[in-house]
C-alpha atoms as a PDB file:
ATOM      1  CA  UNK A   1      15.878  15.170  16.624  1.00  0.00           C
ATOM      2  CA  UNK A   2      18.620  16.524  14.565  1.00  0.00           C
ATOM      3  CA  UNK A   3      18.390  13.982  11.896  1.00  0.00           C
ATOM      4  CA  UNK A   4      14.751  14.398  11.688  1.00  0.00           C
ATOM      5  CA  UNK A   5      14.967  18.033  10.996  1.00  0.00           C
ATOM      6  CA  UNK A   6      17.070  17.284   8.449  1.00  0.00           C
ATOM      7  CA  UNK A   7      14.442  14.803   7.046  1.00  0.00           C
ATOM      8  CA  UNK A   8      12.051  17.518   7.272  1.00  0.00           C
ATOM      9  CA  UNK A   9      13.576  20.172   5.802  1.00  0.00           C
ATOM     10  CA  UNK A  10      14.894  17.907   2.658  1.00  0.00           C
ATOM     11  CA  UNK A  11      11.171  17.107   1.909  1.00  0.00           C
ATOM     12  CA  UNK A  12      10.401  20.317   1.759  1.00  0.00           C
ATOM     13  CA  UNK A  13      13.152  20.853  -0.593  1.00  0.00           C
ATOM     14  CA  UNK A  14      12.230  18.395  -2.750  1.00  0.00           C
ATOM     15  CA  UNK A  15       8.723  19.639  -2.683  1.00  0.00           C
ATOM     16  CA  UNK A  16       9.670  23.334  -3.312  1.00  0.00           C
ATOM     17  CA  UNK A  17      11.129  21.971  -6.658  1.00  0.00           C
ATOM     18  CA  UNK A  18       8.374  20.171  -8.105  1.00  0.00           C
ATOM     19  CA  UNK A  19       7.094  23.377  -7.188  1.00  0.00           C
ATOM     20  CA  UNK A  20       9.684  25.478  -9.226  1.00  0.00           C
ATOM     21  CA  UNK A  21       9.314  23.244 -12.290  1.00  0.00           C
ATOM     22  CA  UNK A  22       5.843  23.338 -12.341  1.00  0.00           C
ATOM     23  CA  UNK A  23       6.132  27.550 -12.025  1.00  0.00           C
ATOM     24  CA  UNK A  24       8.702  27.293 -15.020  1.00  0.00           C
ATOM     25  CA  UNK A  25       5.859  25.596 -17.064  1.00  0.00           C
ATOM     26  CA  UNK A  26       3.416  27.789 -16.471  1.00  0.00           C
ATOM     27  CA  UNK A  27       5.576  30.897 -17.161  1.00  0.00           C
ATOM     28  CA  UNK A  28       6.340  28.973 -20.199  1.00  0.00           C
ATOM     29  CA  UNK A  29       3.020  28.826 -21.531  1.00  0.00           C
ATOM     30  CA  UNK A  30       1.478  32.111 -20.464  1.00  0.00           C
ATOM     31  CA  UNK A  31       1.476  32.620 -24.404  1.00  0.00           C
ATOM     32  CA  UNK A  32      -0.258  29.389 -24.835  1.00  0.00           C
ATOM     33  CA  UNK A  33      -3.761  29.633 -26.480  1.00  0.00           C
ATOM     34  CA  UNK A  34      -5.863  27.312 -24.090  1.00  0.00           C
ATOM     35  CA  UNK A  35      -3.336  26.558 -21.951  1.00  0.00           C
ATOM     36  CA  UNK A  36      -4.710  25.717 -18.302  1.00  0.00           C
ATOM     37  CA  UNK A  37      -1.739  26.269 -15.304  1.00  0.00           C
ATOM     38  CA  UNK A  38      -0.745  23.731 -13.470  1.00  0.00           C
ATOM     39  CA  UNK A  39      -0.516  23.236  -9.609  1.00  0.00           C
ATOM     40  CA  UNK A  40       0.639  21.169  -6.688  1.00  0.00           C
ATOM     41  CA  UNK A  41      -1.372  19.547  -3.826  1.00  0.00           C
ATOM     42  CA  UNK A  42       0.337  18.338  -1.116  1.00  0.00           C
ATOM     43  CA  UNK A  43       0.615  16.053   1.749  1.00  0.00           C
ATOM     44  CA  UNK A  44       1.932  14.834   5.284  1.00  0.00           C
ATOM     45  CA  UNK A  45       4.364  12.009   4.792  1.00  0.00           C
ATOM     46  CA  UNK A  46       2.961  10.909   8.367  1.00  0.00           C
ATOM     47  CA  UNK A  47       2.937  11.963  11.500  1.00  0.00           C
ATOM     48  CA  UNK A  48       5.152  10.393  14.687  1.00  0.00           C
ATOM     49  CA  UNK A  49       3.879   9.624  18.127  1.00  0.00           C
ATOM     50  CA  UNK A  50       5.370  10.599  20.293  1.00  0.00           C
ATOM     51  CA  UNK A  51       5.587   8.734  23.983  1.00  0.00           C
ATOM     52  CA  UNK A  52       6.787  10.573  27.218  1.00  0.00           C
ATOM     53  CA  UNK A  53       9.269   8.454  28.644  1.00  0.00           C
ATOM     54  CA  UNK A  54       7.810   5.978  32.143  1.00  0.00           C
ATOM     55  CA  UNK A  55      11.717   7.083  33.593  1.00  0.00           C
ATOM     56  CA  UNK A  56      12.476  10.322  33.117  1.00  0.00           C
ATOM     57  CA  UNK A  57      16.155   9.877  33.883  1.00  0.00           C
ATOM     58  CA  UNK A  58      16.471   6.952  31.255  1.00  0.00           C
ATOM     59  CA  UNK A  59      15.151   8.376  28.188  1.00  0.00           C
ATOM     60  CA  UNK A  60      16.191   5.484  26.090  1.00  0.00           C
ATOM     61  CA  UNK A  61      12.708   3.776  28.020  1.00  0.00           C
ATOM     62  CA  UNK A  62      10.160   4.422  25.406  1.00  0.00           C
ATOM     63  CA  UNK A  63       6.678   2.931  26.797  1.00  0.00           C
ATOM     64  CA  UNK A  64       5.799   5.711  28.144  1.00  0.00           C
ATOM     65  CA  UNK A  65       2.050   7.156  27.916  1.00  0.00           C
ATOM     66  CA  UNK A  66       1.144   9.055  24.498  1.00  0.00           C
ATOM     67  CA  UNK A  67       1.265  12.405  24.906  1.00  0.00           C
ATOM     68  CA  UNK A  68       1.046  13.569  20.637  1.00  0.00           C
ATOM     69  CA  UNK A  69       2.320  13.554  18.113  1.00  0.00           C
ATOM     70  CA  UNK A  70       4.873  15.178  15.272  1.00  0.00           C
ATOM     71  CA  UNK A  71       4.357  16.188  11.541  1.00  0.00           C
ATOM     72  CA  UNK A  72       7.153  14.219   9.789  1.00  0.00           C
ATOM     73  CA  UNK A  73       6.807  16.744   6.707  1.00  0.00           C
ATOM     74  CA  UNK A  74       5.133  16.818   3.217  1.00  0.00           C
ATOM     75  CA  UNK A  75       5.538  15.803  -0.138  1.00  0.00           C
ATOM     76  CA  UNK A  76       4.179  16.444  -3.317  1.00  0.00           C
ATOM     77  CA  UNK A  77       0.776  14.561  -3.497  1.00  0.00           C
ATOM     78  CA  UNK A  78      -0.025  15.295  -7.285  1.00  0.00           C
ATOM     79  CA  UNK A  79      -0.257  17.767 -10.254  1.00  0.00           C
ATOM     80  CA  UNK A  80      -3.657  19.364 -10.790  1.00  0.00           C
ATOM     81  CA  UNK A  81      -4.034  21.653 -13.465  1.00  0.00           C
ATOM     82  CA  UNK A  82      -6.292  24.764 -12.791  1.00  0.00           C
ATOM     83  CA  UNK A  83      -9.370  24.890 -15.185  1.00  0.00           C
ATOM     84  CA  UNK A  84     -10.655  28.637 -14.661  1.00  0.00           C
ATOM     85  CA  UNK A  85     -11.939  30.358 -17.573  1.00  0.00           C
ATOM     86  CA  UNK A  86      -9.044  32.516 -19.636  1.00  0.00           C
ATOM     87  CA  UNK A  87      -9.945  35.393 -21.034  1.00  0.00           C
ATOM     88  CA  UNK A  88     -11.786  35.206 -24.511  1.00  0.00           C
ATOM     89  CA  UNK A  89      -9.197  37.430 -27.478  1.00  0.00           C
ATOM     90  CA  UNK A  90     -10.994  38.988 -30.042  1.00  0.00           C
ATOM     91  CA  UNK A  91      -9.331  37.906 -33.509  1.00  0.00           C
ATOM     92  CA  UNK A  92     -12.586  37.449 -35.655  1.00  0.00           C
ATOM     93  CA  UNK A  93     -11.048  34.717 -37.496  1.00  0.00           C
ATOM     94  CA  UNK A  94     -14.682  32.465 -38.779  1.00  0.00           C
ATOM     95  CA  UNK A  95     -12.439  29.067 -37.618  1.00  0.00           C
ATOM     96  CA  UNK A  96     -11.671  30.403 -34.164  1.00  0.00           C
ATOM     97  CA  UNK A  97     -14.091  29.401 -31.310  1.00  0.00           C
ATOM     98  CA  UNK A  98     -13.631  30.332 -27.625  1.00  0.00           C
ATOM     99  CA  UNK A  99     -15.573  28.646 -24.724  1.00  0.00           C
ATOM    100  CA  UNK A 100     -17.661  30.953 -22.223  1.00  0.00           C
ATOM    101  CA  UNK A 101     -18.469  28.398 -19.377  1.00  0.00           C
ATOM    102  CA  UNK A 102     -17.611  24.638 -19.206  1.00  0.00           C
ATOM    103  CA  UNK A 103     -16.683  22.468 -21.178  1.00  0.00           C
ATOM    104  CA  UNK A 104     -13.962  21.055 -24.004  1.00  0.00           C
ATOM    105  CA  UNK A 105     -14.169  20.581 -27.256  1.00  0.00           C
ATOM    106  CA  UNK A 106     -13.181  17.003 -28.647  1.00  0.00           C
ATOM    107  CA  UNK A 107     -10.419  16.064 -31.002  1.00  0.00           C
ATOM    108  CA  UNK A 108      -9.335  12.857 -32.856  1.00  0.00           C
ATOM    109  CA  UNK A 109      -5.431  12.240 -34.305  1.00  0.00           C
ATOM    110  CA  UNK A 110      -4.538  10.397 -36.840  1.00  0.00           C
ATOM    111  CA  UNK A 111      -4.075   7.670 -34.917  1.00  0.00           C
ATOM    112  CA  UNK A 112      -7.145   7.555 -32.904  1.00  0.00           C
ATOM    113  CA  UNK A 113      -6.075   8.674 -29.891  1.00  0.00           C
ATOM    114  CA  UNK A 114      -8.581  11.111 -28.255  1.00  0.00           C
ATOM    115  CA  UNK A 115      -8.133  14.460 -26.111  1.00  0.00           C
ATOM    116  CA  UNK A 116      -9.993  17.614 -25.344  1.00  0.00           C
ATOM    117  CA  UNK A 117      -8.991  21.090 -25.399  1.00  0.00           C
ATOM    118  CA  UNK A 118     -10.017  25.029 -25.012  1.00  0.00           C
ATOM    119  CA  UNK A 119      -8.100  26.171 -27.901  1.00  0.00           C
ATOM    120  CA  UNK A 120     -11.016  26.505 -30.945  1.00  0.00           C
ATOM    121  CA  UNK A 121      -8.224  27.687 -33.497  1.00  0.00           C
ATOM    122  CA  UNK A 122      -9.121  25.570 -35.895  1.00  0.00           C
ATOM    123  CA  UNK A 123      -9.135  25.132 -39.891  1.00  0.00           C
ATOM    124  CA  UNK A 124     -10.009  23.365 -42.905  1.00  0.00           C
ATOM    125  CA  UNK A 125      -7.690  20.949 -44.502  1.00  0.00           C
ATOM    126  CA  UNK A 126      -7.136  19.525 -47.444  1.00  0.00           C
ATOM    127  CA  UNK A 127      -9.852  16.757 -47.206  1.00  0.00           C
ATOM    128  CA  UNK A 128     -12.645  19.148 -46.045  1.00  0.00           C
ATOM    129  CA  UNK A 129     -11.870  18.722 -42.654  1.00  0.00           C
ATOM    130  CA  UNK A 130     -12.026  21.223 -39.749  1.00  0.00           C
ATOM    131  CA  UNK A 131      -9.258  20.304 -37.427  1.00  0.00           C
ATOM    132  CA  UNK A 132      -6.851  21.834 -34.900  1.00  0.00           C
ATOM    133  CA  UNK A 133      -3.401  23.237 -35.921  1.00  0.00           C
ATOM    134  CA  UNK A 134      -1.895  19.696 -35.355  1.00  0.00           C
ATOM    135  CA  UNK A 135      -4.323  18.050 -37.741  1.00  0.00           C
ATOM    136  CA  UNK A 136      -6.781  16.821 -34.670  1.00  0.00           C
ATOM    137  CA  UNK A 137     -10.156  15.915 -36.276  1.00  0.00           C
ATOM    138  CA  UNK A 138     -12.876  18.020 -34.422  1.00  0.00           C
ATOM    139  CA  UNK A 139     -15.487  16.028 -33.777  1.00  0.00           C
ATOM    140  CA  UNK A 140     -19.379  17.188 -33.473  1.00  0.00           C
ATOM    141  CA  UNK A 141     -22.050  16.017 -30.816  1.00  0.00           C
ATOM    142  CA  UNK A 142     -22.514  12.620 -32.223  1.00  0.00           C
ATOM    143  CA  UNK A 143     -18.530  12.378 -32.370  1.00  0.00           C
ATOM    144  CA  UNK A 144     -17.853  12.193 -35.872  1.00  0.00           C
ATOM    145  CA  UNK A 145     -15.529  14.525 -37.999  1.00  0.00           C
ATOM    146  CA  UNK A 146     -16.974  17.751 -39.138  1.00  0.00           C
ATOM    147  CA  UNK A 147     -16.769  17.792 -43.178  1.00  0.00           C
ATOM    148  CA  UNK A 148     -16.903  21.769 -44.517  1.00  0.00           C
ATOM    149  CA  UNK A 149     -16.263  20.958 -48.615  1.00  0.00           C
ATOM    150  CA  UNK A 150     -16.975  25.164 -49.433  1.00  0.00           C
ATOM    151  CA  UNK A 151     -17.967  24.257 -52.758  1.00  0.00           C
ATOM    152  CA  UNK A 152     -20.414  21.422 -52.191  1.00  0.00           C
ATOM    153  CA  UNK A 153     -21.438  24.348 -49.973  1.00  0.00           C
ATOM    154  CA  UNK A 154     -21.570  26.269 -52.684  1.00  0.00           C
ATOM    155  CA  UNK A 155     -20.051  28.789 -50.501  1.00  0.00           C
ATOM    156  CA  UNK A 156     -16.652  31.189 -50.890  1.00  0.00           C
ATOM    157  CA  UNK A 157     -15.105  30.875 -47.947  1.00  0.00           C
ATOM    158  CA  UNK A 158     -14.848  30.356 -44.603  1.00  0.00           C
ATOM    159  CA  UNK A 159     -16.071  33.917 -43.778  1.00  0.00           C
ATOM    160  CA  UNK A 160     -19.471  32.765 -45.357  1.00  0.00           C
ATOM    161  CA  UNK A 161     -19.734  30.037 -42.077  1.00  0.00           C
ATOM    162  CA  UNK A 162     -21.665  31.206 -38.858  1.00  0.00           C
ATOM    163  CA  UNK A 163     -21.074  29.167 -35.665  1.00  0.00           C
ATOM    164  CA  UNK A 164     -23.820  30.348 -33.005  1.00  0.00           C
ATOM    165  CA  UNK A 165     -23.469  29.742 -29.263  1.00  0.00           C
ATOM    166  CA  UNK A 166     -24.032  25.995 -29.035  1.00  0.00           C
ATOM    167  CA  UNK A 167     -21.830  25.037 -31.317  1.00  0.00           C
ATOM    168  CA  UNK A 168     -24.290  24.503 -34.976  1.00  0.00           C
ATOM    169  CA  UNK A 169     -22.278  25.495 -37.816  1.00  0.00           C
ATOM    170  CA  UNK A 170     -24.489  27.517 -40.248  1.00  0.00           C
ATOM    171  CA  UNK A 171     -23.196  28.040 -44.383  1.00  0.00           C
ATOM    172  CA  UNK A 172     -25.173  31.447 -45.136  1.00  0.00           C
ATOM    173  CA  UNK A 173     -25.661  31.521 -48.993  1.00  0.00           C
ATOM    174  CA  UNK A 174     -27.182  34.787 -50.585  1.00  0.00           C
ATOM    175  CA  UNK A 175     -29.980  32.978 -50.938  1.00  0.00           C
ATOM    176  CA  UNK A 176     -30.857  31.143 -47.817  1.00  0.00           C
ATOM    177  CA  UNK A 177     -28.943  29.299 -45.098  1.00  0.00           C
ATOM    178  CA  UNK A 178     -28.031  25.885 -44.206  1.00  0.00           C
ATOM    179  CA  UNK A 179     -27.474  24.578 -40.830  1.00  0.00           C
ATOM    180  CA  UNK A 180     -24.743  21.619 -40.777  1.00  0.00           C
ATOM    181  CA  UNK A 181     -22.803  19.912 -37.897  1.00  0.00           C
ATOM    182  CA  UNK A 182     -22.865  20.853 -34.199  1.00  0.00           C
ATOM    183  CA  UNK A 183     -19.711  21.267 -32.527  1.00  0.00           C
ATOM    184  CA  UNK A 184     -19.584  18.996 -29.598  1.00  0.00           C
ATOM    185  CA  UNK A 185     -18.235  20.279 -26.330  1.00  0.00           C
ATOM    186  CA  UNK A 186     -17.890  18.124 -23.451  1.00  0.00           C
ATOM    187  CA  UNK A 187     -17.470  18.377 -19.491  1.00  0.00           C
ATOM    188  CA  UNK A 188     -16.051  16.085 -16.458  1.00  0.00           C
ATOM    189  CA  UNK A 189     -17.099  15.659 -13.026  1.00  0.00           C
ATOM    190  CA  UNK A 190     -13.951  16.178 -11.917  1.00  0.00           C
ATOM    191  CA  UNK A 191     -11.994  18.488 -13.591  1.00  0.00           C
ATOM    192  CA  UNK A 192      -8.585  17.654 -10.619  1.00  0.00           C
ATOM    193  CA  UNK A 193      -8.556  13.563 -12.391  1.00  0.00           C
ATOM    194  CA  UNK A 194      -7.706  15.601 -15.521  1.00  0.00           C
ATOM    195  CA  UNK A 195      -4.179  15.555 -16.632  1.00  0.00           C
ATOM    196  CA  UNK A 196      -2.075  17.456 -19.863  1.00  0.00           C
ATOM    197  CA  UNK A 197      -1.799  15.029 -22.829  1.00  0.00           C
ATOM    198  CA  UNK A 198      -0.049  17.468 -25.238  1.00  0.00           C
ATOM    199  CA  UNK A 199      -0.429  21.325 -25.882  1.00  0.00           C
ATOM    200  CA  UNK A 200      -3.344  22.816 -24.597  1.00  0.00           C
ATOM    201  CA  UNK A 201      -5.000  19.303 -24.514  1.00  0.00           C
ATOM    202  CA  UNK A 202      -5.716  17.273 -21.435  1.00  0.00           C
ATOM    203  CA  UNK A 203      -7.522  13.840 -20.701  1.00  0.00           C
ATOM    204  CA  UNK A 204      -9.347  12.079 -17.938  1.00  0.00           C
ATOM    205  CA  UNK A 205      -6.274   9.698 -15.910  1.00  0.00           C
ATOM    206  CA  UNK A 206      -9.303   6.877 -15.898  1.00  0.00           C
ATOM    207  CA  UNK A 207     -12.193   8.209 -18.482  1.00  0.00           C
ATOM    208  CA  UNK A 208     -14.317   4.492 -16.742  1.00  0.00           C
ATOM    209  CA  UNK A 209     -14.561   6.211 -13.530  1.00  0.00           C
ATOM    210  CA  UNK A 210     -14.790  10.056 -14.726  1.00  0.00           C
ATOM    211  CA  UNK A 211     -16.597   9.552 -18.561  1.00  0.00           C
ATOM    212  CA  UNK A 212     -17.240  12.659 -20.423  1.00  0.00           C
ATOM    213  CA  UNK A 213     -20.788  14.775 -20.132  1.00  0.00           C
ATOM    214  CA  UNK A 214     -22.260  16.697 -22.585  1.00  0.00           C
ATOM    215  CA  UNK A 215     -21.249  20.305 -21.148  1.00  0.00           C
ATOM    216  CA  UNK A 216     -24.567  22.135 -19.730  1.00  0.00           C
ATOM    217  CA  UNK A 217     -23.523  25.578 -19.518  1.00  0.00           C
ATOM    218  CA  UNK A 218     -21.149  27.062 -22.461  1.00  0.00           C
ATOM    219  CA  UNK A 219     -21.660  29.825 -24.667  1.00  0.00           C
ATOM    220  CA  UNK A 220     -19.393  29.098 -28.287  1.00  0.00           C
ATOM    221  CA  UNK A 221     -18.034  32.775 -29.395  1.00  0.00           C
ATOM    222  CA  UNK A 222     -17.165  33.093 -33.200  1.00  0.00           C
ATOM    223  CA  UNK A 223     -14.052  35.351 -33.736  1.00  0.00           C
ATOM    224  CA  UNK A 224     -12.247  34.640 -30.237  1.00  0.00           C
ATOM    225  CA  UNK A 225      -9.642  32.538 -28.787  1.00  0.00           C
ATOM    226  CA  UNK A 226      -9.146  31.531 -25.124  1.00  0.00           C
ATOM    227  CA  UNK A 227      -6.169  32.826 -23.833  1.00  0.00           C
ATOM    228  CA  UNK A 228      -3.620  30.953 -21.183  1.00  0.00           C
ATOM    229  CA  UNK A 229      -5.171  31.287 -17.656  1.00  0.00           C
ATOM    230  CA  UNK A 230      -1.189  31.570 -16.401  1.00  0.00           C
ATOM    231  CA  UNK A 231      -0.326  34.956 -15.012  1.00  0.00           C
ATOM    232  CA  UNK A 232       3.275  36.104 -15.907  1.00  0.00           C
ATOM    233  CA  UNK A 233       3.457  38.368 -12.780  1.00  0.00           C
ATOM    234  CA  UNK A 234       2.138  35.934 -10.161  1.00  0.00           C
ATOM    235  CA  UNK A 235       4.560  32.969 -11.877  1.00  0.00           C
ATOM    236  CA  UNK A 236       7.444  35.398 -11.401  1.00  0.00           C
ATOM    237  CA  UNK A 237       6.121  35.903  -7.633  1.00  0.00           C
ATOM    238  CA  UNK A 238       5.918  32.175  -7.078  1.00  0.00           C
ATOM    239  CA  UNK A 239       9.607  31.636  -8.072  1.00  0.00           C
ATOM    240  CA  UNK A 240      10.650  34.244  -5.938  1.00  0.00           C
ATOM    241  CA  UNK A 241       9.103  32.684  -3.057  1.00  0.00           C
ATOM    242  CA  UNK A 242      10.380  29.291  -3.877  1.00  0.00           C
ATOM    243  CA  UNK A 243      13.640  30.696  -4.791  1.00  0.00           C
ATOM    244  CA  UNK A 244      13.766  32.117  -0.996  1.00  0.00           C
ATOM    245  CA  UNK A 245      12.058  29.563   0.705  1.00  0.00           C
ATOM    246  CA  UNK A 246      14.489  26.692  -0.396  1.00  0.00           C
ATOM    247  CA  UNK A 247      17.764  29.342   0.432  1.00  0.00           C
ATOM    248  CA  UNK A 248      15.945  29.196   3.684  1.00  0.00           C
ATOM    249  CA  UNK A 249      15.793  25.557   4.259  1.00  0.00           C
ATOM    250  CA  UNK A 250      19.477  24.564   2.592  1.00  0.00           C
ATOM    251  CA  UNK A 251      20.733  26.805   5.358  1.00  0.00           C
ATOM    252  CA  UNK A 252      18.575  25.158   7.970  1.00  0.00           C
ATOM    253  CA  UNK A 253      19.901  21.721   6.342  1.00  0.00           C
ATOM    254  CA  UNK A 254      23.536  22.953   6.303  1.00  0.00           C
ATOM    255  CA  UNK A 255      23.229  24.156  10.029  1.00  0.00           C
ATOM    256  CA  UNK A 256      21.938  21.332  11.452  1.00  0.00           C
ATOM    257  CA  UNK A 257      24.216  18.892   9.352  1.00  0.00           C
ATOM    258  CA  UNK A 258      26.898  20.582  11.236  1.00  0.00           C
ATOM    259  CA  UNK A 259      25.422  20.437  14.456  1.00  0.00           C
ATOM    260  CA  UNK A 260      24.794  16.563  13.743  1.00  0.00           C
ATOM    261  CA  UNK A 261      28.331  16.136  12.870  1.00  0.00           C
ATOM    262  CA  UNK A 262      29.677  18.067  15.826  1.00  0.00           C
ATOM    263  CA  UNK A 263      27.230  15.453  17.877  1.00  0.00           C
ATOM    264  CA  UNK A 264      29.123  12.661  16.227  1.00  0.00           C
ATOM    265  CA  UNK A 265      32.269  13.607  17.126  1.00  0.00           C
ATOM    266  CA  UNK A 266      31.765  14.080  21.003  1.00  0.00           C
ATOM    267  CA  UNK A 267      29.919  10.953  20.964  1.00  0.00           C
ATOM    268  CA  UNK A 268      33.185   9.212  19.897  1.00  0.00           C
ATOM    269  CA  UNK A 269      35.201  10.929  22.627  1.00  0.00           C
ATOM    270  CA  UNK A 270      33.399  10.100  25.349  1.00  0.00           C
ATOM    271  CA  UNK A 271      33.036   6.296  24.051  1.00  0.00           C
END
């Protein structure tokens, strides 16, 4: 019994730091436009029967009846990231687009590779381009890359571009206006399959059995940027609960080592 409390107690140590490290990342990103915090989910190892011995006086007789069982611990199942809506900042910049509601918007690298994120700071590069600050392509509803050439426009700037709530980019001209691309922003069924695949973007673990929707409700606000969704003072709390909870349990572990070892050594001298 000693041994297994030891078990027990190491999981949970393990556990609490998986814990800590994803606490540490959050509290590093807190100043993270987009950023979405991360969590555990955990689970029993298994449980042991246990069997109440047929001879009570020989306890090393173990075909006894059932009488329950005992939790053998937990262990960390899997990192879920928390997709709540951050709060939308004000910086009315024309290029910077927060999400009210669901949904990602969808950007291409260089080298193909696809992700989605909830950070709209974007801008217009050198080939007439709107991208992220990386150089991501963002792509529209029909997934190709949003061309902005101001001049073909014959526009001065990007202050002269509208972007109403679902996502249509709009060139207003002193003498009319000219709707272009619509932003595409996307949704998944299940948001916990999700995981981080560089700053502020994430993507589906298996996009065959959780393919991307056309998000349903959103609102797109010009002139704001989604802020983390991590919360400085409740990181801080969690790593002072970890911080005491695994003091707690390296004592237990210490204790009970000791006990074990004092077991050991009686066992030898009555051989």
């Amino acid at each position: 019994m000693i041994s297994r409390g030891i078990d027990i107690a190491a999981k949970g140590m393990m556990s609490l730091i998986d814990f800590q490290d994803s606490t540490a990342n959050n509290l590093a990103n807190v100043n993270t436009n987009g950023y979405k915090k991360e969590g555990l989910s955990f689970r029993n190892v298994y449980n042991a029967l246990v069997e109440e011995p047929t001879e009570r006086n020989n306890p090393k007789i173990q075909d006894g009846r059932l009488v329950g069982e005992i939790s053998m611990g937990s262990e960390t199942h899997k990192l879920v990231h928390e997709f709540s809506q951050g709060t939308l900042s004000r910086t009315g910049g024309p290029l910077d687009l927060g999400i009210e509601g669901d949904g990602f918007f969808k950007l291409r690298a260089p080298d193909g590779t696809i992700t989605y994120t909830r950070n709209g700071a974007f801008c217009i590069n050198s080939q007439n381009m709107l991208t992220d600050m990386q150089g991501n392509q963002v792509l529209d509803r029909e997934n190709r890359p949003i061309r902005l050439n101001l001049t073909e426009l014959n526009i001065n700037s990007p202050d002269d571009l509208s972007v109403n709530e679902e996502g249509t980019i709009i060139a207003n001209r002193k003498e009319n206006s000219q709707a272009l691309q619509t932003i595409g922003v996307w949704d998944f069924a299940n948001k916990e399959d999700m995981r981080a695949a560089g700053t502020s973007q994430y993507v589906p673990k298996d996009i065959t059995t959780n393919p991307e929707l056309r998000a349903q409700k959103f609102s797109i606000q010009q002139g704001a940027i989604e802020l983390s969704n991590a919360n400085v003072i409740n990181e801080m709390i969690n790593t002072i609960k970890v911080s005491r909870n695994y003091e707690t349990l390296s004592s237990f572990v210490k204790e009970k080592s000791s006990q074990l070892s004092t077991a050991i050594q009686l066992g030898r001298l009555n051989a």
